[in-house]
C-alpha atoms as a PDB file:
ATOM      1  CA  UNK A   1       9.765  28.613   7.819  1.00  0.00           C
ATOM      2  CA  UNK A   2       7.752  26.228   5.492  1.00  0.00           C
ATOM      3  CA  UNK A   3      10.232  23.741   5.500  1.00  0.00           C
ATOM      4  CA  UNK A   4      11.082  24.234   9.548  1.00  0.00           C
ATOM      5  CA  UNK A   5       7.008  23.616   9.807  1.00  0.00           C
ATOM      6  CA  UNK A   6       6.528  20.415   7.283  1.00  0.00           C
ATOM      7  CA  UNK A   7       9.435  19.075   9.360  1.00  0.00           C
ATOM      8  CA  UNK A   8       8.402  19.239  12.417  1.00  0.00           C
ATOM      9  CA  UNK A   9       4.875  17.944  11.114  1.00  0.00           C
ATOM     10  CA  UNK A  10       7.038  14.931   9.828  1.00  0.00           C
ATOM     11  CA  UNK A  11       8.281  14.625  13.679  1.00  0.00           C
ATOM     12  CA  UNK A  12       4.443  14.222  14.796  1.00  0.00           C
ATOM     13  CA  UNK A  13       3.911  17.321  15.857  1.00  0.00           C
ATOM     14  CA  UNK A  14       0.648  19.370  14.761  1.00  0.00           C
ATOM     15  CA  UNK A  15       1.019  22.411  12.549  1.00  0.00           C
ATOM     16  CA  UNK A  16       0.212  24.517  15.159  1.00  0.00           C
ATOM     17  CA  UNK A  17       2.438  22.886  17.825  1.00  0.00           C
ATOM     18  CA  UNK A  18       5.614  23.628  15.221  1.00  0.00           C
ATOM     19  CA  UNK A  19       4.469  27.204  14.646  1.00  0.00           C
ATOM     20  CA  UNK A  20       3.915  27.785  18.135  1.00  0.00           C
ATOM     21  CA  UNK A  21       7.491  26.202  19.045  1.00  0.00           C
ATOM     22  CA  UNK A  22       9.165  27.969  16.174  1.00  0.00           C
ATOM     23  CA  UNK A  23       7.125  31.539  17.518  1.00  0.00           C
ATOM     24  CA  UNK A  24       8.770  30.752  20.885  1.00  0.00           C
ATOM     25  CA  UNK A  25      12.064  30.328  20.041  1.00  0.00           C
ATOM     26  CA  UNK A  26      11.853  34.123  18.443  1.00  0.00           C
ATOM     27  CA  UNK A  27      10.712  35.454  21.684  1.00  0.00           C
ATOM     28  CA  UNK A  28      12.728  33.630  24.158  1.00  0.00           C
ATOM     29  CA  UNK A  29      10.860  32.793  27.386  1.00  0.00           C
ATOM     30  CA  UNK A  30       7.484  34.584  27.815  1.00  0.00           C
ATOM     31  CA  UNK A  31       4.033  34.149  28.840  1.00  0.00           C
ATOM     32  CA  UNK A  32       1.226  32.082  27.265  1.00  0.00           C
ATOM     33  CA  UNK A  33      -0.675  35.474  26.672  1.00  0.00           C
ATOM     34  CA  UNK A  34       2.278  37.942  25.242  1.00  0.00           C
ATOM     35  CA  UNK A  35       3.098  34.265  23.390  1.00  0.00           C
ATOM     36  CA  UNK A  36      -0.490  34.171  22.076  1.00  0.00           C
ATOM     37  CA  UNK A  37      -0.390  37.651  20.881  1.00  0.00           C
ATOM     38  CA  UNK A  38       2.769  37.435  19.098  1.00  0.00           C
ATOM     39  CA  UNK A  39       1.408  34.111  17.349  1.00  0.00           C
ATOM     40  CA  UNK A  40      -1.804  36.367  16.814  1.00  0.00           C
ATOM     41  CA  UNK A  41      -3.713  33.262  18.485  1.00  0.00           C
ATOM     42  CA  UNK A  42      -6.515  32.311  20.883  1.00  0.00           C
ATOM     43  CA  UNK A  43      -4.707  32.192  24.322  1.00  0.00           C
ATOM     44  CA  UNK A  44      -7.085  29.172  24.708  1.00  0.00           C
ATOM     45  CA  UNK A  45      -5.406  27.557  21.872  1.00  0.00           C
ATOM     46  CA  UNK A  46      -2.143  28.620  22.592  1.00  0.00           C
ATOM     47  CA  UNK A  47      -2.361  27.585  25.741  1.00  0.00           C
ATOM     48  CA  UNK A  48      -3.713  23.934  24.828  1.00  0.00           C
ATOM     49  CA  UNK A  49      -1.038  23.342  22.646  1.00  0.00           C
ATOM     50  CA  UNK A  50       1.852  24.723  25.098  1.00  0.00           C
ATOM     51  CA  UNK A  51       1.199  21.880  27.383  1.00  0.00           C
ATOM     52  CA  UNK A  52       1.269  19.461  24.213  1.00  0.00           C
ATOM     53  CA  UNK A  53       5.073  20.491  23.718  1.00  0.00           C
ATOM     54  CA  UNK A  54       5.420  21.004  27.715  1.00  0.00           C
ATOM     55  CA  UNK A  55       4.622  16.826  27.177  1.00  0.00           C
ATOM     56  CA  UNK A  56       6.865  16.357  24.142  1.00  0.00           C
ATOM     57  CA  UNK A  57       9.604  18.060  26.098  1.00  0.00           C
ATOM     58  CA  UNK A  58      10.094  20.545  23.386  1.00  0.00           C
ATOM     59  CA  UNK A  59       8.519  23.177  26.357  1.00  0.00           C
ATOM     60  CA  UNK A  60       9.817  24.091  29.455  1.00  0.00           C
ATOM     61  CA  UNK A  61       8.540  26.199  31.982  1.00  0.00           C
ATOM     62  CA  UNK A  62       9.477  27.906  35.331  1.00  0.00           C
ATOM     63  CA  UNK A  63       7.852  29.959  38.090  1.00  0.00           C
ATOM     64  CA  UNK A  64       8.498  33.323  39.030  1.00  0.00           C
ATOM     65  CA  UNK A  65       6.384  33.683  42.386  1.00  0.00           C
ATOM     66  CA  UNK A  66       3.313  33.182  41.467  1.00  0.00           C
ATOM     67  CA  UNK A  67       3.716  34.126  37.466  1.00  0.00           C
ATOM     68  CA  UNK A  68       4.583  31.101  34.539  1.00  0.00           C
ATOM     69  CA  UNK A  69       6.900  32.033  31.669  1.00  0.00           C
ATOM     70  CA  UNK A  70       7.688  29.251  29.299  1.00  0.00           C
ATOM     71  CA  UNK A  71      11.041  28.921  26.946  1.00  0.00           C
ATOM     72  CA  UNK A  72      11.314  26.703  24.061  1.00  0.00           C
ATOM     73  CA  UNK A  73      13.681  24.020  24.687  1.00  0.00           C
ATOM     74  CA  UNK A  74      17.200  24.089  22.216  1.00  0.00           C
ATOM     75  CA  UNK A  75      16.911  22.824  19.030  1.00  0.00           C
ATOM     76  CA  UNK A  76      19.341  20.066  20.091  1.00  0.00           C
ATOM     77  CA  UNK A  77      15.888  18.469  21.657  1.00  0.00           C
ATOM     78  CA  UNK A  78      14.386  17.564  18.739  1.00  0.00           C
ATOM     79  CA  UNK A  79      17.629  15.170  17.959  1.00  0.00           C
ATOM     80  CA  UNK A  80      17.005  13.740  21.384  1.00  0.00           C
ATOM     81  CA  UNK A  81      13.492  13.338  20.615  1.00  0.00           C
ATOM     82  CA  UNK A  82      13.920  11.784  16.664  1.00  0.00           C
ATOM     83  CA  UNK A  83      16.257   8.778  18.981  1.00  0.00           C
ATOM     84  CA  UNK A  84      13.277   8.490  21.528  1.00  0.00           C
ATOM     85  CA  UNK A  85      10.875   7.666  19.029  1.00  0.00           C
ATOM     86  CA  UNK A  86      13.342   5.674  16.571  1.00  0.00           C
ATOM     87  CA  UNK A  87      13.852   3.548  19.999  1.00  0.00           C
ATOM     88  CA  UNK A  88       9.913   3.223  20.174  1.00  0.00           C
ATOM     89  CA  UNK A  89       9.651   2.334  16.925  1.00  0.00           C
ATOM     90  CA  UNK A  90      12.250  -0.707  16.911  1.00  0.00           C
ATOM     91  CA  UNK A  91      10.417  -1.742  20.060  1.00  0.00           C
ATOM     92  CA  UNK A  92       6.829  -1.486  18.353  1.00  0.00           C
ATOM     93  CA  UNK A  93       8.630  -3.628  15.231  1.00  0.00           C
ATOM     94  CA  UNK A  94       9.659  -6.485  17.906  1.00  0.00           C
ATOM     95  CA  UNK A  95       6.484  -6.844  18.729  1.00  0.00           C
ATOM     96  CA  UNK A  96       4.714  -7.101  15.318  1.00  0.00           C
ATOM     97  CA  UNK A  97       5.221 -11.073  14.210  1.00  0.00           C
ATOM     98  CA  UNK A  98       2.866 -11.501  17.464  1.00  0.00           C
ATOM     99  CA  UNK A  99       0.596  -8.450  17.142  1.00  0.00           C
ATOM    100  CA  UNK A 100       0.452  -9.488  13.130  1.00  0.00           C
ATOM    101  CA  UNK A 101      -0.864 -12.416  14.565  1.00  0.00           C
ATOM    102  CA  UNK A 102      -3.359 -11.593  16.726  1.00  0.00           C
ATOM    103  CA  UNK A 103      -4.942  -9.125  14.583  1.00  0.00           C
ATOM    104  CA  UNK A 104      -5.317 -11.698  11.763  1.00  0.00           C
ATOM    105  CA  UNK A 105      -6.546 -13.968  13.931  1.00  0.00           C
ATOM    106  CA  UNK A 106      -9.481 -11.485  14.885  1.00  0.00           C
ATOM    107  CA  UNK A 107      -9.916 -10.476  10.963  1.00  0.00           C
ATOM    108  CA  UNK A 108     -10.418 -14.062  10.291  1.00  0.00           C
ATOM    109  CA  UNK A 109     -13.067 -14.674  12.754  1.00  0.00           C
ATOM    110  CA  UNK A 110     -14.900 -11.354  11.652  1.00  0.00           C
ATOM    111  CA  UNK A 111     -18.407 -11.538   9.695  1.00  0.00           C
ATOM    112  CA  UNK A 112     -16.616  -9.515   6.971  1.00  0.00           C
ATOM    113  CA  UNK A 113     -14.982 -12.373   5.854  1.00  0.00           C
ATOM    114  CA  UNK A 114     -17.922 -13.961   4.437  1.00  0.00           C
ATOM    115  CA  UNK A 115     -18.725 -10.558   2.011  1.00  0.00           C
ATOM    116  CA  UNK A 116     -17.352  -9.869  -1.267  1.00  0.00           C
ATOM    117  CA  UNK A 117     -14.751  -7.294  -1.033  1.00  0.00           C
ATOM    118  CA  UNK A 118     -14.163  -5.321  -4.424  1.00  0.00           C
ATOM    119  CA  UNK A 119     -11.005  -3.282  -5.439  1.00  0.00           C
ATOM    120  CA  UNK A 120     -10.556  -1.025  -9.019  1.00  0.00           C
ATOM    121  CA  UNK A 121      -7.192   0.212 -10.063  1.00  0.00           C
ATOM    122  CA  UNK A 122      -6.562   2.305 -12.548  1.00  0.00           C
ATOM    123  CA  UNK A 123      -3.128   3.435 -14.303  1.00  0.00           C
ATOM    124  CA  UNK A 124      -0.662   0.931 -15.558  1.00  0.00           C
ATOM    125  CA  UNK A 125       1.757   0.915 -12.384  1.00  0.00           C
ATOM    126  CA  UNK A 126      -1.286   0.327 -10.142  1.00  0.00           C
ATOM    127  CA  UNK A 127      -2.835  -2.426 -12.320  1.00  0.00           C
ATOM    128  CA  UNK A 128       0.571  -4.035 -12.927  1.00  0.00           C
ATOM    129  CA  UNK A 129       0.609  -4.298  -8.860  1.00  0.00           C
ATOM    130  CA  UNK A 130      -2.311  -7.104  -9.421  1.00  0.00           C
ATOM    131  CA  UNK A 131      -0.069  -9.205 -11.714  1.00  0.00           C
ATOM    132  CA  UNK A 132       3.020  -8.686  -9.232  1.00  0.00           C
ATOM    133  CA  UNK A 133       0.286 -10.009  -6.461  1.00  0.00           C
ATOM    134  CA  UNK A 134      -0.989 -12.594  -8.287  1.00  0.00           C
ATOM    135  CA  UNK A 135       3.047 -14.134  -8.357  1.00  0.00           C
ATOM    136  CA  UNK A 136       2.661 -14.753  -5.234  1.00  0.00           C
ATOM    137  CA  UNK A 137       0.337 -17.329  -5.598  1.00  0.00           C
ATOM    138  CA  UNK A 138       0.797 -21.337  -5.620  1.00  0.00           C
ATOM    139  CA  UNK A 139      -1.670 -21.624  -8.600  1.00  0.00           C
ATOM    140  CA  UNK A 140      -2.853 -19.014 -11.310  1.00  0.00           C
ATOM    141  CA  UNK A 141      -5.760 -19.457 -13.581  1.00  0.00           C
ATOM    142  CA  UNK A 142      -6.198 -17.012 -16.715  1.00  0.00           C
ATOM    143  CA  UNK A 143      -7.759 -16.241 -20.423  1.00  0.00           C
ATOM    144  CA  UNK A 144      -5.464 -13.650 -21.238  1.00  0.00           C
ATOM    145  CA  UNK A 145      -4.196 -11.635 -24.622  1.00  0.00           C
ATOM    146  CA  UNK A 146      -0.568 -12.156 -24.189  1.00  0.00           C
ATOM    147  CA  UNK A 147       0.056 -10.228 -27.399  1.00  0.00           C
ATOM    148  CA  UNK A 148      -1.854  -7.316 -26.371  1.00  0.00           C
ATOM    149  CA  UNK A 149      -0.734  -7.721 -22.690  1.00  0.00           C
ATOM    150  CA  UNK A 150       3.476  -7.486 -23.656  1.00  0.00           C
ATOM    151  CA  UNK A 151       2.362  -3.857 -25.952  1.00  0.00           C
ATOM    152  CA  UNK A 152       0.983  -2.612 -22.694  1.00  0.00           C
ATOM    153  CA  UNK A 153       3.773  -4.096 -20.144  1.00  0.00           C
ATOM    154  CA  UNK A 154       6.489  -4.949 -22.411  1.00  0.00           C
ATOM    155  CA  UNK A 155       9.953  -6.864 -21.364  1.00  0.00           C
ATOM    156  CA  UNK A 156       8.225  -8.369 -18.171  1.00  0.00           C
ATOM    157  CA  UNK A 157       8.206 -11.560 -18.972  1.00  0.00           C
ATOM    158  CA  UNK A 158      11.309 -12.415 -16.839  1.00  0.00           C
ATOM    159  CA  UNK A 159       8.763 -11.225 -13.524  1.00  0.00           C
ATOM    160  CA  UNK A 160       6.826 -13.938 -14.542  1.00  0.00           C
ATOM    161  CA  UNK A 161       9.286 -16.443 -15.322  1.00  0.00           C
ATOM    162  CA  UNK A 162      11.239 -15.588 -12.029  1.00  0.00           C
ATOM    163  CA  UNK A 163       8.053 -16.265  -9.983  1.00  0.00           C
ATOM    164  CA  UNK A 164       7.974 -19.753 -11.175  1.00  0.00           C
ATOM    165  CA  UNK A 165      11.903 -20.217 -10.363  1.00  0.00           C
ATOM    166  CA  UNK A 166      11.478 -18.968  -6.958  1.00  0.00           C
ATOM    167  CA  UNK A 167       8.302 -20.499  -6.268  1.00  0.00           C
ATOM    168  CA  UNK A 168       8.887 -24.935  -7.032  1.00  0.00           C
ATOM    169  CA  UNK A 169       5.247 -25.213  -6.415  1.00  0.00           C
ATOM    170  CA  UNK A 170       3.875 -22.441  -8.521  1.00  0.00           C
ATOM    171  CA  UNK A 171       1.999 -23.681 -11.637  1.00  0.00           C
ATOM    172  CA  UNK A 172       0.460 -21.084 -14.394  1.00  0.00           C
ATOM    173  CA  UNK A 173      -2.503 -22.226 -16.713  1.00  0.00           C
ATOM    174  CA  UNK A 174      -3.182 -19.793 -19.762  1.00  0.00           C
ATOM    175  CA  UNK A 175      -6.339 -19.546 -22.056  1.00  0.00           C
ATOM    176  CA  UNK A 176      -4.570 -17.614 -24.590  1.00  0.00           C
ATOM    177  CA  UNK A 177      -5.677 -16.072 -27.643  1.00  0.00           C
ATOM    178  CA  UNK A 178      -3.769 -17.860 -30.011  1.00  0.00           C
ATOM    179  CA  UNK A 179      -0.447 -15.401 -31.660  1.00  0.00           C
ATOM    180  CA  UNK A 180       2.674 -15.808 -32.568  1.00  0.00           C
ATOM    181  CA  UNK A 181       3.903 -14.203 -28.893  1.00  0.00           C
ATOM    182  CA  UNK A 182       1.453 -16.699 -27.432  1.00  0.00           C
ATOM    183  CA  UNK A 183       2.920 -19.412 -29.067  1.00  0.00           C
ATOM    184  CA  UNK A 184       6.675 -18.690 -28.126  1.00  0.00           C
ATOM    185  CA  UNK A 185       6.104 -17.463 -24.086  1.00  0.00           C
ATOM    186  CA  UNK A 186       4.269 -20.825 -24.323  1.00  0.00           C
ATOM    187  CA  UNK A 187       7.560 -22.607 -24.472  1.00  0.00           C
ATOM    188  CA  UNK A 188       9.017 -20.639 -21.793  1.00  0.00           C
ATOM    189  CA  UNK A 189       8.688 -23.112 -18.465  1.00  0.00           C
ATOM    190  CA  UNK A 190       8.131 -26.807 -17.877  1.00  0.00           C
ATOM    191  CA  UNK A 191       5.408 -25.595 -15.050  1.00  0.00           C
ATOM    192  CA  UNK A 192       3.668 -22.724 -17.345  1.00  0.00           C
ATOM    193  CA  UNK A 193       0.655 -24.310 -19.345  1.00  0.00           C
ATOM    194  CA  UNK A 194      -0.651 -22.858 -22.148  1.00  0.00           C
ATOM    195  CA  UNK A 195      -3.834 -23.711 -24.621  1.00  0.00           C
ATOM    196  CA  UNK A 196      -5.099 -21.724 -27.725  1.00  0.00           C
ATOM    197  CA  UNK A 197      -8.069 -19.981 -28.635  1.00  0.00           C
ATOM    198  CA  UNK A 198      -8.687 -18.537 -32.073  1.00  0.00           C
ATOM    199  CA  UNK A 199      -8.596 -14.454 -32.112  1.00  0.00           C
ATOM    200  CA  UNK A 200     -11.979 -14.752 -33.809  1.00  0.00           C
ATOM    201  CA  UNK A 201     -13.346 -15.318 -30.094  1.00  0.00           C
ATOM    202  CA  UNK A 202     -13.428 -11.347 -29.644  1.00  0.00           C
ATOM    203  CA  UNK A 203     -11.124 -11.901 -26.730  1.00  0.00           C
ATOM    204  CA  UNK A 204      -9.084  -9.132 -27.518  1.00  0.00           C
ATOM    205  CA  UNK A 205      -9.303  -6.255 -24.481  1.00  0.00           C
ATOM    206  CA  UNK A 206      -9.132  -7.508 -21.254  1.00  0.00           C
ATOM    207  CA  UNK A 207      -7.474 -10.288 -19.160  1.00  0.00           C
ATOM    208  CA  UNK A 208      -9.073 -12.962 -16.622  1.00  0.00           C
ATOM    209  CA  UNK A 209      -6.889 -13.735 -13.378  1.00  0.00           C
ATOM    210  CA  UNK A 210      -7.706 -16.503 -10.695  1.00  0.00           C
ATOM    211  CA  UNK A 211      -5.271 -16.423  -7.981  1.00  0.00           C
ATOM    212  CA  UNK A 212      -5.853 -17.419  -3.994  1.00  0.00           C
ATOM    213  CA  UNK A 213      -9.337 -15.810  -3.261  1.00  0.00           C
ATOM    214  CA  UNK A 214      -9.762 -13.005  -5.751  1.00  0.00           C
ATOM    215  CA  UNK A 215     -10.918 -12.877  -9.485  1.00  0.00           C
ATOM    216  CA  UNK A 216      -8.949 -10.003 -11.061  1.00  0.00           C
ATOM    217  CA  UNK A 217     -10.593  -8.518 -14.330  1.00  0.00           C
ATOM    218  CA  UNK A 218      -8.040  -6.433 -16.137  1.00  0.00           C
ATOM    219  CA  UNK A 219      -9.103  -4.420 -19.015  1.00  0.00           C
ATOM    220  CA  UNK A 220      -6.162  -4.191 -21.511  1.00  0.00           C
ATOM    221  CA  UNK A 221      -6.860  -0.428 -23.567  1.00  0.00           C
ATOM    222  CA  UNK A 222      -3.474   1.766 -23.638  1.00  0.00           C
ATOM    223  CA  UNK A 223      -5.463   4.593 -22.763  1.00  0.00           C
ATOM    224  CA  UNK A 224      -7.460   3.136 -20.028  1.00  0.00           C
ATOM    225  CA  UNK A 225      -5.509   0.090 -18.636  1.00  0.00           C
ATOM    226  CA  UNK A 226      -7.497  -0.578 -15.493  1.00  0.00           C
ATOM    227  CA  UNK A 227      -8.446  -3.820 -12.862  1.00  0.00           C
ATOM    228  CA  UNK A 228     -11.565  -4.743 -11.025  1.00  0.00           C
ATOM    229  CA  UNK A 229     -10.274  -7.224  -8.229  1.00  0.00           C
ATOM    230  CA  UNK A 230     -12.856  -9.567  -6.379  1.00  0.00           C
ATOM    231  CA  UNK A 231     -11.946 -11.345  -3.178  1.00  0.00           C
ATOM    232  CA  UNK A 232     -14.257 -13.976  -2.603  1.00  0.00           C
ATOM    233  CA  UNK A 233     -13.939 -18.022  -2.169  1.00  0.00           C
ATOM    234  CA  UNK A 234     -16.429 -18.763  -3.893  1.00  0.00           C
ATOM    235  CA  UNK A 235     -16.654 -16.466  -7.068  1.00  0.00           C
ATOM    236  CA  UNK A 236     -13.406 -17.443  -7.198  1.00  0.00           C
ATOM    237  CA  UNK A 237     -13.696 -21.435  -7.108  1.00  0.00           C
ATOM    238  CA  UNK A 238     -16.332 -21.155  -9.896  1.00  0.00           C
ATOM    239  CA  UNK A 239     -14.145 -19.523 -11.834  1.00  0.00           C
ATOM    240  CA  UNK A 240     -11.163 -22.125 -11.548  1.00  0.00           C
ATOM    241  CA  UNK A 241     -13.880 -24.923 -12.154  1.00  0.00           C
ATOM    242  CA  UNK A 242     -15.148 -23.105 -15.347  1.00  0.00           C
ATOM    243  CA  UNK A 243     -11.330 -22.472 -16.784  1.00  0.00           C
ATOM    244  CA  UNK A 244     -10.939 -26.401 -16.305  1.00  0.00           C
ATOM    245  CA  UNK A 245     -13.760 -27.239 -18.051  1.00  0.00           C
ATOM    246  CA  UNK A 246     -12.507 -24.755 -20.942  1.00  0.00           C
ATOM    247  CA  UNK A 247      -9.044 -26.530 -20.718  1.00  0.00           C
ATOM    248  CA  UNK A 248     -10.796 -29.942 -21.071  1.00  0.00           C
ATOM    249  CA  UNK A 249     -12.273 -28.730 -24.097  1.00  0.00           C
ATOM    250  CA  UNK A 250      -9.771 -27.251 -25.626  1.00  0.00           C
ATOM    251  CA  UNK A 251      -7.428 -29.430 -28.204  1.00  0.00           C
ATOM    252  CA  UNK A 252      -4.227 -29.113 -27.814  1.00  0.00           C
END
């Protein structure tokens, strides 16, 4: 019966609307109160969510004089039903591109846009996420650990190198703490850049990512690999104008 109910829940119905449609399909047609009482329900509530299914056509009901018995409809309804809303759906996902639209239109107009919006993730799969976003960008600015990043996410490298084939206008600058991993992924791409920094910086545990509008700080600790991710223009900016004033001091 669990598995009937989940389901049904799946289906959109409410818990109560599947028990209630799986009660009446033991009793065959019936009244709302010998229905209630076999439920061991409210009539109130059974009655509310009778004329929820009545609407979902999973429900019928007929008169006899002046007295209402309901039936549950055959099981072969809720096929009928799954192709009603599958057709709603496609409809709804015709009209998305436009409604996409609109509704980014209004988000872009909001106040909101001018606060700083701050997301943590925690986990390696979720924090890896922030790296797979930030390959979607044109540009990527970053001090990283490359040596201690590959121990945490090892064999990616092709994700990264793939971003750059797909992309033609995707360019990656690294502020890398100088290894000999560093030194090799350096070679990797004519449209990766790379510069050195000794390891006696301290720049061991965590990662720096500029990419679009957000600022992702990634702390790099096998037990507790986690991301703080900024979205702001202008937090962001600053930090691209600080990494190229690092890069212009760096020696190659």
């Amino acid at each position: 019966m669990k598995k009937i109910t989940n389901y049904l829940v799946d289906l959109g119905l409410t818990e109560v609307e599947a028990n209630i449609y799986q009660g009446l399909l033991q009793t065959g047609p019936t009244t709302v109160k010998v229905l209630s009482e076999h439920m061991h329900m409210k009539r109130i509530t059974t009655h509310f969510n009778v004329e929820s299914l009545i609407e979902k056509g999973l429900i019928v009901q007929t008169m006899h004089g002046a007295r209402r018995k309901i039936k549950a409809e055959n099981p072969n309804t809720i096929k009928e039903l799954i192709k009603r809303q599958l057709s709603e759906a496609n409809s709804l996902m015709k009209s998305f591109p436009d409604m996409h639209s609109q509704l980014i239109e209004i988000m872009n107009k909001g106040n909101h846009q001018k606060q700083v919006e701050v997301s943590y993730y925690e986990g390696k799969n979720s924090v890896f996420n922030v790296y797979k976003q930030s390959m979607q960008a044109d540009e990527v600015f970053s001090f990283v650990n490359l040596e201690k990043f590959y121990s945490i996410f090892p064999n990616t490298d092709k994700l990264f190198w793939d971003a750059l084939i797909k992309n033609p206008k995707r360019k990656a600058w690294d502020i890398a703490v100088k290894s000999n991993i560093a030194e090799k992924i350096s070679k990797g791409h004519p449209r990766y850049f790379c510069k050195f920094i000794p390891p006696s910086l301290e720049f061991s545990g965590f990662d720096l990512i500029q990419f679009q509008n957000y600022l992702a700080i990634v702390q790099l600790e096998n037990q507790n690999v986690s991301a703080t991710v900024i979205k702001s223009p202008t937090i962001a900016l600053s930090f691209k104008a600080l990494h190229k004033s690092m890069w212009g001091l760096i020696k190659v």
